[in-house]
Protein backbone atom coordinates (compact mmCIF):
# COMPACT_ATOMS: atom_id res chain seq x y z
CA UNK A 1 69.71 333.10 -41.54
CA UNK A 2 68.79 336.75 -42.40
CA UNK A 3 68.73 335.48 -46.13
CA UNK A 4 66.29 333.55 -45.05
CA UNK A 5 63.98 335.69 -42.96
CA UNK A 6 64.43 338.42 -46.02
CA UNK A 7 63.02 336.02 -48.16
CA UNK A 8 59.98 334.48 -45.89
CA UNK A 9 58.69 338.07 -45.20
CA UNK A 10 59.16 339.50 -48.21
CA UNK A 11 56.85 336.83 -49.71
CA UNK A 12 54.45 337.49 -47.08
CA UNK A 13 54.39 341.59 -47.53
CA UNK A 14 56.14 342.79 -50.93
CA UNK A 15 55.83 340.48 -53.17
CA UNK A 16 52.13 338.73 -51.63
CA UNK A 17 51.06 336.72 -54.43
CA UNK A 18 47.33 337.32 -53.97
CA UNK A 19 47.73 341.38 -53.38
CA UNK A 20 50.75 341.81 -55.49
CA UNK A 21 51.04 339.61 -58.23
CA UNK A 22 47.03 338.42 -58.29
CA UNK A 23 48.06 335.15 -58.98
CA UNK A 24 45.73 332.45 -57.16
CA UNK A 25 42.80 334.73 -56.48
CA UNK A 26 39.66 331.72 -57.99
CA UNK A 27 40.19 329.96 -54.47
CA UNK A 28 41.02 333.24 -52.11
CA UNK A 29 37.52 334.90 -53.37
CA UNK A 30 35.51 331.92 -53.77
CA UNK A 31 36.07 330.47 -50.00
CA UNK A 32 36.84 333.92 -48.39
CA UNK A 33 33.44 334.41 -47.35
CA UNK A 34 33.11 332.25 -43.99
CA UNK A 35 37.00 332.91 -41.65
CA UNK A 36 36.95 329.11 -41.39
CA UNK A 37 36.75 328.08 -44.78
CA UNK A 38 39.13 330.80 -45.55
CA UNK A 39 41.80 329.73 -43.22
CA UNK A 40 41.17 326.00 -44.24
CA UNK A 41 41.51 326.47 -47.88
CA UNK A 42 44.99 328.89 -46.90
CA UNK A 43 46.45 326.29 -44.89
CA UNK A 44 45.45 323.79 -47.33
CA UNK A 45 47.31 325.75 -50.02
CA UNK A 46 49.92 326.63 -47.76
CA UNK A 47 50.06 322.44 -47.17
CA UNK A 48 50.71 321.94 -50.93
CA UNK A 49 52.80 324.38 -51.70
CA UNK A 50 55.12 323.62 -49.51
CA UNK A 51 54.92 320.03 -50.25
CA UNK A 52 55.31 320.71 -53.87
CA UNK A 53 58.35 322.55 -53.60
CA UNK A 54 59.96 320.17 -51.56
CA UNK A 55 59.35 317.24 -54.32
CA UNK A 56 59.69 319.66 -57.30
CA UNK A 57 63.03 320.63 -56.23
CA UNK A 58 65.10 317.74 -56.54
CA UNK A 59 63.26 316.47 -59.52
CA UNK A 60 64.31 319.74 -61.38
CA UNK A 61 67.62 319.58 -60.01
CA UNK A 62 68.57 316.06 -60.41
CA UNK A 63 66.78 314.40 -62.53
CA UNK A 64 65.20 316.68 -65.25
CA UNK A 65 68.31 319.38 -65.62
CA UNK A 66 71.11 317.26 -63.49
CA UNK A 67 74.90 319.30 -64.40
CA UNK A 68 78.33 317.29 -64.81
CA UNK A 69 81.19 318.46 -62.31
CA UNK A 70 82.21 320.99 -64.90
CA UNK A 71 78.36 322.67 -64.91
CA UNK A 72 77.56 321.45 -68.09
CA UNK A 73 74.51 319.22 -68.56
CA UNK A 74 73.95 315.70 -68.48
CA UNK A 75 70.62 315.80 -70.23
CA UNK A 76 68.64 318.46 -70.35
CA UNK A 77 64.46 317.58 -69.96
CA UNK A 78 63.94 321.09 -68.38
CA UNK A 79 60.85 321.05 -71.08
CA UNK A 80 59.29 318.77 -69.00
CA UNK A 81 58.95 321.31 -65.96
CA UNK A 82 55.27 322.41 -66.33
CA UNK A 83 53.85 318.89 -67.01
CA UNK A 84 55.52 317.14 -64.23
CA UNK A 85 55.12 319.55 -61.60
CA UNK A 86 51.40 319.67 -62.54
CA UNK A 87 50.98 316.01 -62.17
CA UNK A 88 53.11 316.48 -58.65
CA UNK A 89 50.72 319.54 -57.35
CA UNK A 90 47.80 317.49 -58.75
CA UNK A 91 49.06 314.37 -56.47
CA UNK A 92 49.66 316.36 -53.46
CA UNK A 93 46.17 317.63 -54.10
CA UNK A 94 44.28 314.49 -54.36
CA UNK A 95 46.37 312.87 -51.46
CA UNK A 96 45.45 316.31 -49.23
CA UNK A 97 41.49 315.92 -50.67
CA UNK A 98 41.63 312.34 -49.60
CA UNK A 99 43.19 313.38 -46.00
CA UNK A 100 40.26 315.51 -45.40
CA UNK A 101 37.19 313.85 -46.17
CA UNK A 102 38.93 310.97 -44.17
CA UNK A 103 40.08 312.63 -40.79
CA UNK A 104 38.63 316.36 -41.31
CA UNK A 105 35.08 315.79 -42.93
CA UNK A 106 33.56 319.35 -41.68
CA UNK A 107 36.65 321.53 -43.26
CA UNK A 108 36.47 318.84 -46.71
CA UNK A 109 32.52 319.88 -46.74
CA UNK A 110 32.98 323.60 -46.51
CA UNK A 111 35.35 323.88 -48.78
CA UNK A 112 33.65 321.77 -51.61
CA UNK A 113 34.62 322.23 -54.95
CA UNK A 114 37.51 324.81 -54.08
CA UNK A 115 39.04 321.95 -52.93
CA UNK A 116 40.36 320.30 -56.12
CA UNK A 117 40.80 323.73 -57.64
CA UNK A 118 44.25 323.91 -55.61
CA UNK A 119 45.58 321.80 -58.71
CA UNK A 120 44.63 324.54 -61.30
CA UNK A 121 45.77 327.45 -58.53
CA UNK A 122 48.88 329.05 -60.82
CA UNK A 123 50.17 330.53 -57.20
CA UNK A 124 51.59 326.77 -56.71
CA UNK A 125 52.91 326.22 -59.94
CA UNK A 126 54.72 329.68 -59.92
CA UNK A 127 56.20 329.41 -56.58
CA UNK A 128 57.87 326.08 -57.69
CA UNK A 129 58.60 327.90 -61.01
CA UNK A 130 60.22 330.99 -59.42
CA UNK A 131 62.14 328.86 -56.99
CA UNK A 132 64.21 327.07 -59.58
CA UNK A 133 64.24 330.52 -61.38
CA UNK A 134 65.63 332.32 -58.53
CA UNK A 135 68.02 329.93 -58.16
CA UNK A 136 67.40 329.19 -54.48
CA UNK A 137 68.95 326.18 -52.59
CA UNK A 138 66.32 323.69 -51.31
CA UNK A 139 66.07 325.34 -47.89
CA UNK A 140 65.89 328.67 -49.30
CA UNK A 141 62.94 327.15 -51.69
CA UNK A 142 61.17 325.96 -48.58
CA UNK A 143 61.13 329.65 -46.85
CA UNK A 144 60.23 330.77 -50.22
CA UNK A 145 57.02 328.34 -50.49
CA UNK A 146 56.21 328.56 -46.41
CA UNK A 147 56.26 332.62 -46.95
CA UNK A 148 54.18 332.58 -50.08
CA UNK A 149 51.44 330.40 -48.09
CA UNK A 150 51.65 332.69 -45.08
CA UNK A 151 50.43 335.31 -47.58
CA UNK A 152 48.28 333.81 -49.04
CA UNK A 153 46.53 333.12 -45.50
């Protein structure tokens, strides 16, 4: 459990990927000029993120590098990572974009074409990246993504 707090809040203060590693800044300074939009688009990226961990995860794990009993590989497609975790971020995107203009029409206005920008946002793809990198377990992953969208807010 403290693993796990350690890890939400130091994506939130040290290692903030917006102040720190100024990854994912095209949507934080085009849509940070009205609080509303602002908090929209963060929990909107937030949304995804976590989302995209949660299905990148097991398709890393067991399907693109899955490991025998001894730790060896199966097969390994880990070449594969960028492409299909694009097309999963860009999926989660369109299903999100298609959410809002449905149920939340006001927030899908304001935050116009930022919207389907959250695709191209490299603070997604590198917190599904670095998750697999760290070597995280699925859970841990999830902190990882939930504290990564908390500072991005």
């Amino acid at each position: 459990m403290v693993k796990l707090a350690a890890i939400f809040f130091t994506m939130i203060l040290v290692d903030n990927y917006v102040l720190a590693k100024f990854l994912g800044i095209c949507p934080f300074l085009g849509v940070s000029k009205k609080l509303d939009s602002a908090v929209g688009m963060s929990l909107a990226v937030t949304f995804v993120m976590v989302l995209a961990t949660a299905a990148t995860w097991p398709i890393q794990t067991f399907l693109l590098t899955p490991a025998n009993a001894d730790g060896t590989l199966k097969w390994d497609m880990g070449y594969l990572q960028t492409i299909v975790f694009i097309l999963i971020i860009a999926i989660l995107v369109q299903l999100l974009e298609n959410f809002l203009k449905k149920f939340i029409p006001a927030l899908y206005k304001s935050l116009g074409v930022y919207l389907p920008l959250i695709t191209t946002n490299c603070t997604i793809l590198g917190v599904t990246i670095l998750n697999l990198d760290n070597g995280y377990s699925f859970l841990e992953s999830i902190v990882f993504a939930a504290g990564a969208g908390i500072g991005f807010l």
